[in-house]
Protein backbone atom coordinates (compact mmCIF):
# COMPACT_ATOMS: atom_id res chain seq x y z
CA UNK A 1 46.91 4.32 -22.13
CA UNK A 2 50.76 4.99 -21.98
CA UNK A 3 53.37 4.02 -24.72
CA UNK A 4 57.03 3.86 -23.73
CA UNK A 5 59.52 2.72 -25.96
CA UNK A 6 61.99 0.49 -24.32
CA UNK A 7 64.89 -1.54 -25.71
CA UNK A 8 64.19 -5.46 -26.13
CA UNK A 9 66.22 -8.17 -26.17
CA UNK A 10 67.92 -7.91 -29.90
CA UNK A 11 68.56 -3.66 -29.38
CA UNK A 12 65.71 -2.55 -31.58
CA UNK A 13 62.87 -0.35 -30.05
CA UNK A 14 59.52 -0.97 -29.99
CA UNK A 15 56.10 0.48 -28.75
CA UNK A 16 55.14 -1.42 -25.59
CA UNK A 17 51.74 -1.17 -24.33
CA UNK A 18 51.84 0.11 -20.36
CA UNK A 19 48.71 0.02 -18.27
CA UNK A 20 47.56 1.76 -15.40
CA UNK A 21 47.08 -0.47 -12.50
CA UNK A 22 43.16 0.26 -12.45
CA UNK A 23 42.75 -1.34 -15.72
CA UNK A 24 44.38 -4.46 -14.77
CA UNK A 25 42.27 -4.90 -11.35
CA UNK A 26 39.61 -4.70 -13.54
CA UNK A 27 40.83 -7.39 -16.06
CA UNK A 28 40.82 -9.62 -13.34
CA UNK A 29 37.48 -8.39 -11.91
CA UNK A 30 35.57 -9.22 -15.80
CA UNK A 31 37.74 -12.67 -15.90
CA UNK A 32 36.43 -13.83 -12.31
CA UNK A 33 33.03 -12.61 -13.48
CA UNK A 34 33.39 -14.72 -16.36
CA UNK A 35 33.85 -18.06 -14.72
CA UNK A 36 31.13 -17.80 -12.18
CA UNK A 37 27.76 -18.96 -12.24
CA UNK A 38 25.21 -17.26 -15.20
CA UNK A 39 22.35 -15.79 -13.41
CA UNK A 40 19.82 -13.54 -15.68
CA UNK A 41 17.61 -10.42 -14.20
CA UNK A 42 14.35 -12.26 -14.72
CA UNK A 43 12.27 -9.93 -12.44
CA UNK A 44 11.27 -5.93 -13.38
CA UNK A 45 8.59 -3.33 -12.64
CA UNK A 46 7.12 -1.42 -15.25
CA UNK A 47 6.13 2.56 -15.16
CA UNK A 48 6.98 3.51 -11.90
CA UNK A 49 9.66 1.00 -10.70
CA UNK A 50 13.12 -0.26 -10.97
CA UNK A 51 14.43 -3.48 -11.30
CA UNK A 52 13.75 -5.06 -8.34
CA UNK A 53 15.81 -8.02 -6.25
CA UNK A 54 12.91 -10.58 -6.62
CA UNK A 55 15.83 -12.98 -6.84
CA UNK A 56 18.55 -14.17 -4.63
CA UNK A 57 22.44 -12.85 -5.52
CA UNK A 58 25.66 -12.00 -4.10
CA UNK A 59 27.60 -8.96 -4.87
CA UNK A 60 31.30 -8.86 -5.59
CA UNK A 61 33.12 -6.28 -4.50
CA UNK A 62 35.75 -5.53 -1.88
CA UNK A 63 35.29 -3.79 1.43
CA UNK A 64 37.15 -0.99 -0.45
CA UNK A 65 35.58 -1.03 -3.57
CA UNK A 66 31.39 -0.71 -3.32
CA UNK A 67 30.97 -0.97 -6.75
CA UNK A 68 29.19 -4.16 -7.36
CA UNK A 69 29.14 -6.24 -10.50
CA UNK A 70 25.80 -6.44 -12.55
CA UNK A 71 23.65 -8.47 -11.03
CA UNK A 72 23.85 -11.22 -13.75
CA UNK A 73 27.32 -12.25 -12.66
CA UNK A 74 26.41 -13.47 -9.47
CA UNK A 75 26.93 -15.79 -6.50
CA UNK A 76 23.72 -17.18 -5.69
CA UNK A 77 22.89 -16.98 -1.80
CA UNK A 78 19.40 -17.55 0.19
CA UNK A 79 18.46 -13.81 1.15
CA UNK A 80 17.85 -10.92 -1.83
CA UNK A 81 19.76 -8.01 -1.38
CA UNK A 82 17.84 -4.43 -2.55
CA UNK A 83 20.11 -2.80 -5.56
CA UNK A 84 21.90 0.15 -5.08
CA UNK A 85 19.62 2.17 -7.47
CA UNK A 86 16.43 0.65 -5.33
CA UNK A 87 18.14 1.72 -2.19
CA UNK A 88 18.40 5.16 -2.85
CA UNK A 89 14.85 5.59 -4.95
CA UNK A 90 13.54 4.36 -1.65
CA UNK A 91 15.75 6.37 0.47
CA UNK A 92 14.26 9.33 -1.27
CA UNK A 93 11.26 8.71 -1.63
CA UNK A 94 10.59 7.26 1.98
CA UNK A 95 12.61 10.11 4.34
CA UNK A 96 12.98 9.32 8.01
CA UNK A 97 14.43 11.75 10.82
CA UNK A 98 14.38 12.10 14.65
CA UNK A 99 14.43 15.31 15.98
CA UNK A 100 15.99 16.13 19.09
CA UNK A 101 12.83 16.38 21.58
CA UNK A 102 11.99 12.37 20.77
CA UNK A 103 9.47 12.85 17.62
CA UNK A 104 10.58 10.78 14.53
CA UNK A 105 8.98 11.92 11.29
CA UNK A 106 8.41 9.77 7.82
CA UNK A 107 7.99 12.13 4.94
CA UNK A 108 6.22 10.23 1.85
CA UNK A 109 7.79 11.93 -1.40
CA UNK A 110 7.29 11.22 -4.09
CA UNK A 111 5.32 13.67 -5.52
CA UNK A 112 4.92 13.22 -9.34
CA UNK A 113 3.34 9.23 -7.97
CA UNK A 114 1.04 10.71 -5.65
CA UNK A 115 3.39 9.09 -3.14
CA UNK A 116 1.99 5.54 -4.46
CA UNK A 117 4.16 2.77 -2.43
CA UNK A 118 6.29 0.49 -4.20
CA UNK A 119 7.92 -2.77 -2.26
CA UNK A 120 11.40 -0.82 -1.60
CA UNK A 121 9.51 1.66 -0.10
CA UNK A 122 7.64 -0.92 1.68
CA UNK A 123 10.66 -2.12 3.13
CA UNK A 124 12.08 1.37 4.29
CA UNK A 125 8.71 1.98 5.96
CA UNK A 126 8.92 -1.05 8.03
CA UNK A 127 12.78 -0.26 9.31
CA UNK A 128 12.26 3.06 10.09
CA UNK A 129 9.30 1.66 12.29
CA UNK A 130 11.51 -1.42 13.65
CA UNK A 131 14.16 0.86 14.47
CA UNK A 132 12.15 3.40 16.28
CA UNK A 133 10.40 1.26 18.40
CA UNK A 134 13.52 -0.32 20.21
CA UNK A 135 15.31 3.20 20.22
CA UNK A 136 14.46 4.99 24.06
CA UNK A 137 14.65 8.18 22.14
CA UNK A 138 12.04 8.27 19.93
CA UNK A 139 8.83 9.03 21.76
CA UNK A 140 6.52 9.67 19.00
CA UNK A 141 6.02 8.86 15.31
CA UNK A 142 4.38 11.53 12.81
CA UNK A 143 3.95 9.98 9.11
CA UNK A 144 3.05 12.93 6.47
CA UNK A 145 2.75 13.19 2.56
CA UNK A 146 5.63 16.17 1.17
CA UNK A 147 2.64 18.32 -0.39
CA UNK A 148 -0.77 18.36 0.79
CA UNK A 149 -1.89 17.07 -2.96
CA UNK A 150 -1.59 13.29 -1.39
CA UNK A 151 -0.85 11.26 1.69
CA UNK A 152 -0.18 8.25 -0.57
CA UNK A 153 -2.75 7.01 -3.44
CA UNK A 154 -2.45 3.42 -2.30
CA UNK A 155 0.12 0.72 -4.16
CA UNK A 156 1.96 1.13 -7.43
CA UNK A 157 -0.22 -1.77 -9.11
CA UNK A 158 1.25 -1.03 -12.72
CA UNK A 159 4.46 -2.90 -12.41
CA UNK A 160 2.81 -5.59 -10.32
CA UNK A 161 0.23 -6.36 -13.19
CA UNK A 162 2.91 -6.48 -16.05
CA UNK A 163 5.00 -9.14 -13.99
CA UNK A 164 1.82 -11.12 -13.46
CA UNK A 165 1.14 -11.04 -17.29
CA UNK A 166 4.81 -12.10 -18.02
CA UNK A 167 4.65 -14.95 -15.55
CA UNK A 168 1.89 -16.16 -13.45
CA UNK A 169 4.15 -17.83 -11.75
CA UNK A 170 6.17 -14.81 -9.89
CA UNK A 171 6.64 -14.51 -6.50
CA UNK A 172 6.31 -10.70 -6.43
CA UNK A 173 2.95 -11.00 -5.78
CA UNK A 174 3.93 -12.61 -2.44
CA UNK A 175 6.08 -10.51 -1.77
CA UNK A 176 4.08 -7.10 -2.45
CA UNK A 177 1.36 -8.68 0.00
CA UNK A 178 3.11 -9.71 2.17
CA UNK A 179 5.42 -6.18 3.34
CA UNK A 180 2.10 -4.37 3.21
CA UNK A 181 0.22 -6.32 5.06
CA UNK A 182 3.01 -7.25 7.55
CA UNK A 183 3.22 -3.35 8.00
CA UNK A 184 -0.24 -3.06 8.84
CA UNK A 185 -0.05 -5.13 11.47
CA UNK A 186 2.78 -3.55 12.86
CA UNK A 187 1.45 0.06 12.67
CA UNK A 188 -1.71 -1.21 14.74
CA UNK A 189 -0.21 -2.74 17.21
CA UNK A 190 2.81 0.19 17.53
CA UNK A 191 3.29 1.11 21.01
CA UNK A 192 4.47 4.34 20.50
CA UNK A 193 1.92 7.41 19.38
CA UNK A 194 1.26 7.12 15.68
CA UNK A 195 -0.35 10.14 13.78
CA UNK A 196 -0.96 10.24 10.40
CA UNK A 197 -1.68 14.01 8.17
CA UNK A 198 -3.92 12.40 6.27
CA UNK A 199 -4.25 15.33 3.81
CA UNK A 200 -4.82 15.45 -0.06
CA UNK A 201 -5.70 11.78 -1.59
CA UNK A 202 -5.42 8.93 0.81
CA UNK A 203 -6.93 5.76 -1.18
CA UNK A 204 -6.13 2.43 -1.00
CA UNK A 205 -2.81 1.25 0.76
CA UNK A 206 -2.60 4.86 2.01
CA UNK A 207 -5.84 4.17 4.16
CA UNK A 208 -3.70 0.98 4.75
CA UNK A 209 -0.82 3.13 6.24
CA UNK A 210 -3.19 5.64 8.37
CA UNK A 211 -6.47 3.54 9.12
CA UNK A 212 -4.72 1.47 11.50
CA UNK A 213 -2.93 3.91 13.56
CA UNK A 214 -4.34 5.48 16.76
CA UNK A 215 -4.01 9.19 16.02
CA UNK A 216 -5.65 9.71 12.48
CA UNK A 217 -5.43 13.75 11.17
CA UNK A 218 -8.00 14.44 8.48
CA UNK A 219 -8.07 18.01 6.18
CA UNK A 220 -10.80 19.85 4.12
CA UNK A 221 -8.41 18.50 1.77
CA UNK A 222 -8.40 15.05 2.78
CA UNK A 223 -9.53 12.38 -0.22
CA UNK A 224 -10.60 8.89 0.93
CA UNK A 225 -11.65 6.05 -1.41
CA UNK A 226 -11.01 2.42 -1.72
CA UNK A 227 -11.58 1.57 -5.83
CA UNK A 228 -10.28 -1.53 -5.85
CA UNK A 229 -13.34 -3.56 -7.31
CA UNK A 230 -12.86 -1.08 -10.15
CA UNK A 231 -9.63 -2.86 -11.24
CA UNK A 232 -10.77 -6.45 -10.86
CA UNK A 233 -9.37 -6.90 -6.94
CA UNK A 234 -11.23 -5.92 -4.32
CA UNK A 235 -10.44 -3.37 -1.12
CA UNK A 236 -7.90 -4.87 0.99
CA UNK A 237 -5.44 -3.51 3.55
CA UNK A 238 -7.45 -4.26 6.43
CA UNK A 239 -10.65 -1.98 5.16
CA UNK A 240 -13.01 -5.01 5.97
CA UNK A 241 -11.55 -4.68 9.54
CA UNK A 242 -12.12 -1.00 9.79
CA UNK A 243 -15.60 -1.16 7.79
CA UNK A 244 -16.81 -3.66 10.40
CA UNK A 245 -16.34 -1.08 13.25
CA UNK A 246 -17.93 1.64 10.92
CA UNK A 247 -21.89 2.97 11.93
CA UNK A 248 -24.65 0.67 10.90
CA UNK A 249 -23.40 -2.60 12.51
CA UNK A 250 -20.66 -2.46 9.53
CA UNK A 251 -22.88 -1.21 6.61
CA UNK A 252 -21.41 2.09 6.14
CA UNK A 253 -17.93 0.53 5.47
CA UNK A 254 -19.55 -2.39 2.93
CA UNK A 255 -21.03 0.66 1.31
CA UNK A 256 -17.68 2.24 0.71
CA UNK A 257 -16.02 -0.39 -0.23
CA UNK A 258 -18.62 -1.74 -2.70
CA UNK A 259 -19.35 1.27 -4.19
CA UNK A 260 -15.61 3.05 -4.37
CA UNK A 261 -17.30 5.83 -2.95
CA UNK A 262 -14.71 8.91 -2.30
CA UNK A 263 -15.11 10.10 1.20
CA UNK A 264 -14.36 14.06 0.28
CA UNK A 265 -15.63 15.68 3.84
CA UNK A 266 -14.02 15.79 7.50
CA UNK A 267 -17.73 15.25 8.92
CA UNK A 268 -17.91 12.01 6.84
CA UNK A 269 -14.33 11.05 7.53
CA UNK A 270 -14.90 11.08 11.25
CA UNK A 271 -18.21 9.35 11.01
CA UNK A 272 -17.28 6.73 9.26
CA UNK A 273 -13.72 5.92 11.74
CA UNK A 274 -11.84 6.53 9.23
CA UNK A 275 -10.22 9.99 11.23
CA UNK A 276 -9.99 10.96 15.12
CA UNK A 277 -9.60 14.66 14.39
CA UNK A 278 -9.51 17.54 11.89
CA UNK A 279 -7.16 20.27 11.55
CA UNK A 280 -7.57 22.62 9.11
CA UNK A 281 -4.32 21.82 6.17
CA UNK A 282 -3.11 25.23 6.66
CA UNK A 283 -2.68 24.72 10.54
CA UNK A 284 -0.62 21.28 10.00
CA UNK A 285 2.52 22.74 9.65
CA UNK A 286 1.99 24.52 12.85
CA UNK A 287 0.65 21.39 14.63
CA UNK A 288 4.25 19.90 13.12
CA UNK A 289 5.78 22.77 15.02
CA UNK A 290 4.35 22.46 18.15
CA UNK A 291 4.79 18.73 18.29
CA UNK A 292 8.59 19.44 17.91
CA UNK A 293 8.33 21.68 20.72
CA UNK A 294 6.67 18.75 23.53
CA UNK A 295 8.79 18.13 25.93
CA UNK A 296 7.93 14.25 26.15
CA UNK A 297 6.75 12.07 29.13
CA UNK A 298 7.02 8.78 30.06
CA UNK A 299 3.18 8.20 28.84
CA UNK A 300 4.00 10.73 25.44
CA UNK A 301 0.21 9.18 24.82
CA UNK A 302 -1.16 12.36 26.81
CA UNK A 303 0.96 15.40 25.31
CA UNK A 304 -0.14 14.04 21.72
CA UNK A 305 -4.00 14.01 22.96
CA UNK A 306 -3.96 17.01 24.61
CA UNK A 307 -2.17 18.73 21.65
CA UNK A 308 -4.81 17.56 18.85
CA UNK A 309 -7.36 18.29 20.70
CA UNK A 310 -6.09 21.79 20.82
CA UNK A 311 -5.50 22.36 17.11
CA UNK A 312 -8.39 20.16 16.42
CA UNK A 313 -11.87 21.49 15.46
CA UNK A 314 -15.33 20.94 14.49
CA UNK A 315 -16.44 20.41 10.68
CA UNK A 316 -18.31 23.19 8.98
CA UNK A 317 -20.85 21.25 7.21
CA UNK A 318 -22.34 17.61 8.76
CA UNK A 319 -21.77 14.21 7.99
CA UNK A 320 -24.10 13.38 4.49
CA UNK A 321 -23.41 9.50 5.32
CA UNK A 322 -24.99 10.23 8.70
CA UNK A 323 -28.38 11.73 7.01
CA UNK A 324 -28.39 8.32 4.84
CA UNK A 325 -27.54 5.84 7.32
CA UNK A 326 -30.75 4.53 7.47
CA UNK A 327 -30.91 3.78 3.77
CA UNK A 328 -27.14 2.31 3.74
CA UNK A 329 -28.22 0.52 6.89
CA UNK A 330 -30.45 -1.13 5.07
CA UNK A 331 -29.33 -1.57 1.74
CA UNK A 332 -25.68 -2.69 2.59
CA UNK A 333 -26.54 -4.85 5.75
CA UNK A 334 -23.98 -7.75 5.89
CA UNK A 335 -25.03 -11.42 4.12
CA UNK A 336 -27.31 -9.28 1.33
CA UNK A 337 -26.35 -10.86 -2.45
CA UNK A 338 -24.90 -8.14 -4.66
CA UNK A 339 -27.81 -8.70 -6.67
CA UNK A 340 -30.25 -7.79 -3.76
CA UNK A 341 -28.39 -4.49 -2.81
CA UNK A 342 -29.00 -3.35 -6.98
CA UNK A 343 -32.41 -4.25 -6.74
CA UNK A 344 -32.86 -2.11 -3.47
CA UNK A 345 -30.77 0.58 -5.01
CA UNK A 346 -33.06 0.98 -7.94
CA UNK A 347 -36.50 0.97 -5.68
CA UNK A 348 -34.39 4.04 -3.78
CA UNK A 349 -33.90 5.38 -7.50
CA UNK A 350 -37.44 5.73 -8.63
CA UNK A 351 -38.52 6.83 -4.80
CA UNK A 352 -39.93 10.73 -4.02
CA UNK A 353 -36.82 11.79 -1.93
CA UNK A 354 -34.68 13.35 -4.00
CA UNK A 355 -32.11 13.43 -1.84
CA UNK A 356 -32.32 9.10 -1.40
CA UNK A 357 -32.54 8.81 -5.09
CA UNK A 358 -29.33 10.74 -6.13
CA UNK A 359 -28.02 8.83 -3.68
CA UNK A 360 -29.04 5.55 -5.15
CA UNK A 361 -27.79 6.39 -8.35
CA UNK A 362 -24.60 7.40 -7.43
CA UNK A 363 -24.40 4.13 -5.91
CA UNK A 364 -26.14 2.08 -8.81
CA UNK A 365 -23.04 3.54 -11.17
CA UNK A 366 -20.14 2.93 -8.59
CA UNK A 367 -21.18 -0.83 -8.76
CA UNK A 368 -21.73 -0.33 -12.26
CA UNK A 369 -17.54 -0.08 -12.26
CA UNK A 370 -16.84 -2.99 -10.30
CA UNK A 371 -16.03 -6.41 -11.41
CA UNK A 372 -19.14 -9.23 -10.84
CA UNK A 373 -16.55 -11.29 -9.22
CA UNK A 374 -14.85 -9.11 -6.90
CA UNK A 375 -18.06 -7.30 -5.80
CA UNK A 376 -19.48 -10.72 -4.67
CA UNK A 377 -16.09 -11.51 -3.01
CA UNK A 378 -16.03 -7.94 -1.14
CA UNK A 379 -19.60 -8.72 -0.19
CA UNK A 380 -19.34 -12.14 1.09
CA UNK A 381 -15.43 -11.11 2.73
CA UNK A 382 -17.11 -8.20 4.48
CA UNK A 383 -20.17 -9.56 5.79
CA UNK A 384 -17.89 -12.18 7.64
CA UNK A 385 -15.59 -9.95 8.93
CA UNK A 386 -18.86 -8.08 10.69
CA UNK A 387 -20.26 -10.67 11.64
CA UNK A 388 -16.94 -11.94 13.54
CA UNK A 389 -16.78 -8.63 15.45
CA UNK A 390 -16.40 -8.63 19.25
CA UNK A 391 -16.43 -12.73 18.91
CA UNK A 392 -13.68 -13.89 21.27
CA UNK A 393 -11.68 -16.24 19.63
CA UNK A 394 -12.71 -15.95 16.21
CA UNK A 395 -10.24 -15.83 13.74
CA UNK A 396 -11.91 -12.44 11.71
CA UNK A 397 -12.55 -10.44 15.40
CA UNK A 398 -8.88 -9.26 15.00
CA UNK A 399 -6.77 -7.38 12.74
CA UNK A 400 -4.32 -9.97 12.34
CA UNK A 401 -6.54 -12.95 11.72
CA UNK A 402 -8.50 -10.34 9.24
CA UNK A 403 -5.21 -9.81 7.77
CA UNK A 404 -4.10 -13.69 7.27
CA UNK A 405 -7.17 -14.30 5.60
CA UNK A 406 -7.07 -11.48 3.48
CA UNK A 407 -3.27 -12.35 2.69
CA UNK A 408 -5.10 -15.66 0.99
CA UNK A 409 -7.87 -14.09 -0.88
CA UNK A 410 -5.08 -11.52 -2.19
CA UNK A 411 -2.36 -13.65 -4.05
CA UNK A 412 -5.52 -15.21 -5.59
CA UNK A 413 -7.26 -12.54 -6.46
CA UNK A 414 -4.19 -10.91 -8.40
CA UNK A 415 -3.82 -13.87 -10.61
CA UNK A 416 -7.46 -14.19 -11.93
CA UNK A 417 -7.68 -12.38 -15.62
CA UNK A 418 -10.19 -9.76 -14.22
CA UNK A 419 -7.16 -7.97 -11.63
CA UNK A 420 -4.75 -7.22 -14.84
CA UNK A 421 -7.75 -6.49 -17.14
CA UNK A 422 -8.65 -4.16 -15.50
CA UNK A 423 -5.33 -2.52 -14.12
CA UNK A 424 -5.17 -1.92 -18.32
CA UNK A 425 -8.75 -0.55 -18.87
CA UNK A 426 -8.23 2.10 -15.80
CA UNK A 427 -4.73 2.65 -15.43
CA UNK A 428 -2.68 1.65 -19.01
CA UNK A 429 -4.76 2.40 -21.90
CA UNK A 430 -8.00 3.94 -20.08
CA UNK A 431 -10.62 2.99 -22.58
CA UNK A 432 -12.58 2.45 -19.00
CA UNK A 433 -13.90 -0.67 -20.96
CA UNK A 434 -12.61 -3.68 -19.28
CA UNK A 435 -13.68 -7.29 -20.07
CA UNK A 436 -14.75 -9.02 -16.75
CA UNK A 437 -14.83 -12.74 -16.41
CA UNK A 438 -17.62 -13.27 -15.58
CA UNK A 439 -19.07 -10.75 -17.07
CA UNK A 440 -22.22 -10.26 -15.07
CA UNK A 441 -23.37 -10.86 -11.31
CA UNK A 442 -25.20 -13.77 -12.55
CA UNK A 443 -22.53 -15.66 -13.53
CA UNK A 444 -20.48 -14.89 -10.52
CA UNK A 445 -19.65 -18.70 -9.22
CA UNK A 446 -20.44 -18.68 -5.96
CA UNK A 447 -17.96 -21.68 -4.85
CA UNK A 448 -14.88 -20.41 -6.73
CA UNK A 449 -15.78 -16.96 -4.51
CA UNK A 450 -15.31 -19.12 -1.52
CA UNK A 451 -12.07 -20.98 -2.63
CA UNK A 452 -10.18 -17.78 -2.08
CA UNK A 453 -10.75 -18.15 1.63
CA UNK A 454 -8.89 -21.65 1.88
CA UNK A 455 -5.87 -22.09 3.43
CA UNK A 456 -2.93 -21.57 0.63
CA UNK A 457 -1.11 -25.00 -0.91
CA UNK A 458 2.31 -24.00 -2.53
CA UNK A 459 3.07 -21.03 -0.77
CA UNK A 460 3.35 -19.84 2.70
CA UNK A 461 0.62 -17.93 4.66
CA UNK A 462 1.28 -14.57 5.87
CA UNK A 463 3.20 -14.70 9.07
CA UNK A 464 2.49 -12.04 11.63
């Protein structure tokens, strides 16, 4: 601030107060702001998140100025805008870049997360994607982790769980659903050549973001799991889909997904679908370099195939899920109650092959994690989704009708006590003791299982 002294009007002087233009703009800016509609932040994440644009508001600012007001001095208009902060979290932690020779990269990084997805990141995902796929010079998509410790460890549940618990109400849980799921669908069906590094942990909506594309790149490194029945949900993002095409007329995939069982081998990867090649994690950075150096087609589909199936190799060891398949065959076979497969498991248990009964118990205590509820629901959801295989016209025999109906069972799922129970028995205080409701498989409500399937009242259905 600047004083002056200036003569007034009877010849005395006195201090007068002279302020920089800046300051009175910005007068004017907290006046306007005062006048205008009240609109409070209602909606945050917790843990890993920032506040996020779960509601609708305008900025003010000038085409000069892009310094927005806080977002509770608002205009309110019909589509969100992502904050500034959100923008750039997601801009780092979801980097996109086309080379010169037509191959566009996505780099996952956020390393201290295990390059978990939050819905900003969602949303930078999906343009990247949208953008490629109309632009003539991007022949190829690679999608990678930044370290080989993870591909991505699924979705950031944390903050997701803490809304629900504040309000039951909240449409974040839409929302979450719907980007990842509307992504899946649009990395399936992506024209272009997709390849995923699957290397270091790939659980959950990672699987989501790899499992579904046509060129799948697994490591000795590579860490595959779907846990979700041990956190009161059950394993979404289109696993059902890619279970049902797994060995055993869909049994090894029920297996997986019932159990949580962590797929820790390239022989098992590839038997179960869930990879098309392996490379060696200390050749992927030369794979990288070679796929920079392709001078593209018009069908880029055959330089990709011919190039990973020159850096590609055999496993070392073979596929322990193949040796068992007759067991899981039988044990996980689609339309057997939860309560059958334990039984069965614990015959296998006291049996003379060692190998069967280490097997069995292994299984015994991954079911032993799950929630009664959701291991009935991943049960009952699976054994339709095989069932519906190679049935024209069914509404499970594709991806999208698999995802549609999974979009239902999801927003229910995450708003029965069991989901954020148990997101704070594993993943906020980790006593590992959560409460299920119901508590045991006997209880498990067999009709309320198959409410989740209806079509949703209230709220729109997932449209892809």
């Amino acid at each position: 601030m600047i004083y002056q002294a200036r003569p007034n009007t009877a010849g005395r002087n006195r201090p007068r107060l002279l302020l920089p233009i800046n300051v009175w703009v910005l007068a004017g800016y907290i006046f306007v702001a005062m006048i205008v509609p009240f609109r409070p932040l209602r909606h945050t994440w917790s843990v890993f998140l920032l506040p996020s644009s779960a509601f609708p508001f305008r900025r003010l600012h000038s085409a000069a100025d892009s310094r927005p007001f806080p977002p509770s001095r608002c205009y309110p208009v019909v589509s969100p805008p992502r904050s500034f902060v959100a923008m750039a979290e997601s801009d780092a932690f979801v980097k996109g870049a086309v080379h010169p020779n037509g191959l566009a990269v996505i780099t996952l990084d956020r390393p201290k997360a295990l390059n978990a997805m939050n819905l900003d990141m969602d949303r930078k995902y999906t343009d990247y994607l949208d953008q490629w796929a109309v632009n003539s010079n991007v022949k190829c998509v690679l999608v990678e982790g930044s370290t080989s410790r993870a591909f991505s460890a699924g979705m950031d549940i944390k903050g997701v769980a803490a809304e629900i618990q504040k309000n039951k109400t909240t449409p974040l849980v839409e929302k979450v659903f719907a980007a990842e799921y509307s992504l899946i669908c649009k990395i399936a069906g992506y024209k272009k050549p997709y390849i995923s590094f699957m290397d270091g942990v790939t659980m959950g909506f990672g699987i989501g973001l790899s499992g579904h594309g046509q060129y799948r790149v697994v490591t000795e490194k590579t860490l595959l799991a779907m846990p979700e029945n041990g956190i009161g949900l059950f394993p979404d993002v289109g696993f059902s889909y890619i279970a049902a095409q797994s060995p055993g007329e869909g049994a090894v995939g029920a297996y997986l997904g019932l159990t949580g069982k962590r797929v820790s081998t390239p022989a098992d990867a590839l038997f179960v679908g869930l990879g098309t090649h392996y490379v060696a994690s200390g050749s992927l950075e030369s794979l990288k370099g070679a796929l920079l150096g392709i001078s593209f087609s018009d069908d880029p589909h055959k330089e990709v195939q011919a190039l990973l199936a020159e850096y590609s190799k055999k496993p070392e060891s073979d596929a322990q899920l193949q040796v068992l398949l007759p067991q899981i065959s039988s044990t996980f076979r689609s339309h057997k109650p939860v309560t059958e497969i334990v039984q069965e498991l614990k015959q296998h248990e006291l049996g003379d092959d060692v190998k069967v009964a280490d097997w069995a118990k292994e299984a015994l205590a991954g079911l032993s994690k799950g929630a009664p509820f959701s291991l009935c629901l991943t049960e009952r959801y699976f054994s339709k989704v095989a069932s519906a295989k190679g049935i024209a016209g069914h509404h499970l025999s594709t991806l999208t009708g698999v995802m549609k109906t999974e979009y239902r069972i999801a927003v229910r799922s995450a708003l029965r006590d069991d989901f954020t129970e148990g997101v704070r028995a594993v993943l906020v205080d980790k006593d590992q003791n959560p409460k299920w409701k119901p508590s045991s498989l006997d209880d498990v409500d067999i009709s309320e299982v198959d409410s989740l399937f209806e079509p949703l009242s209230g709220i729109n259905e997932l449209d892809v």
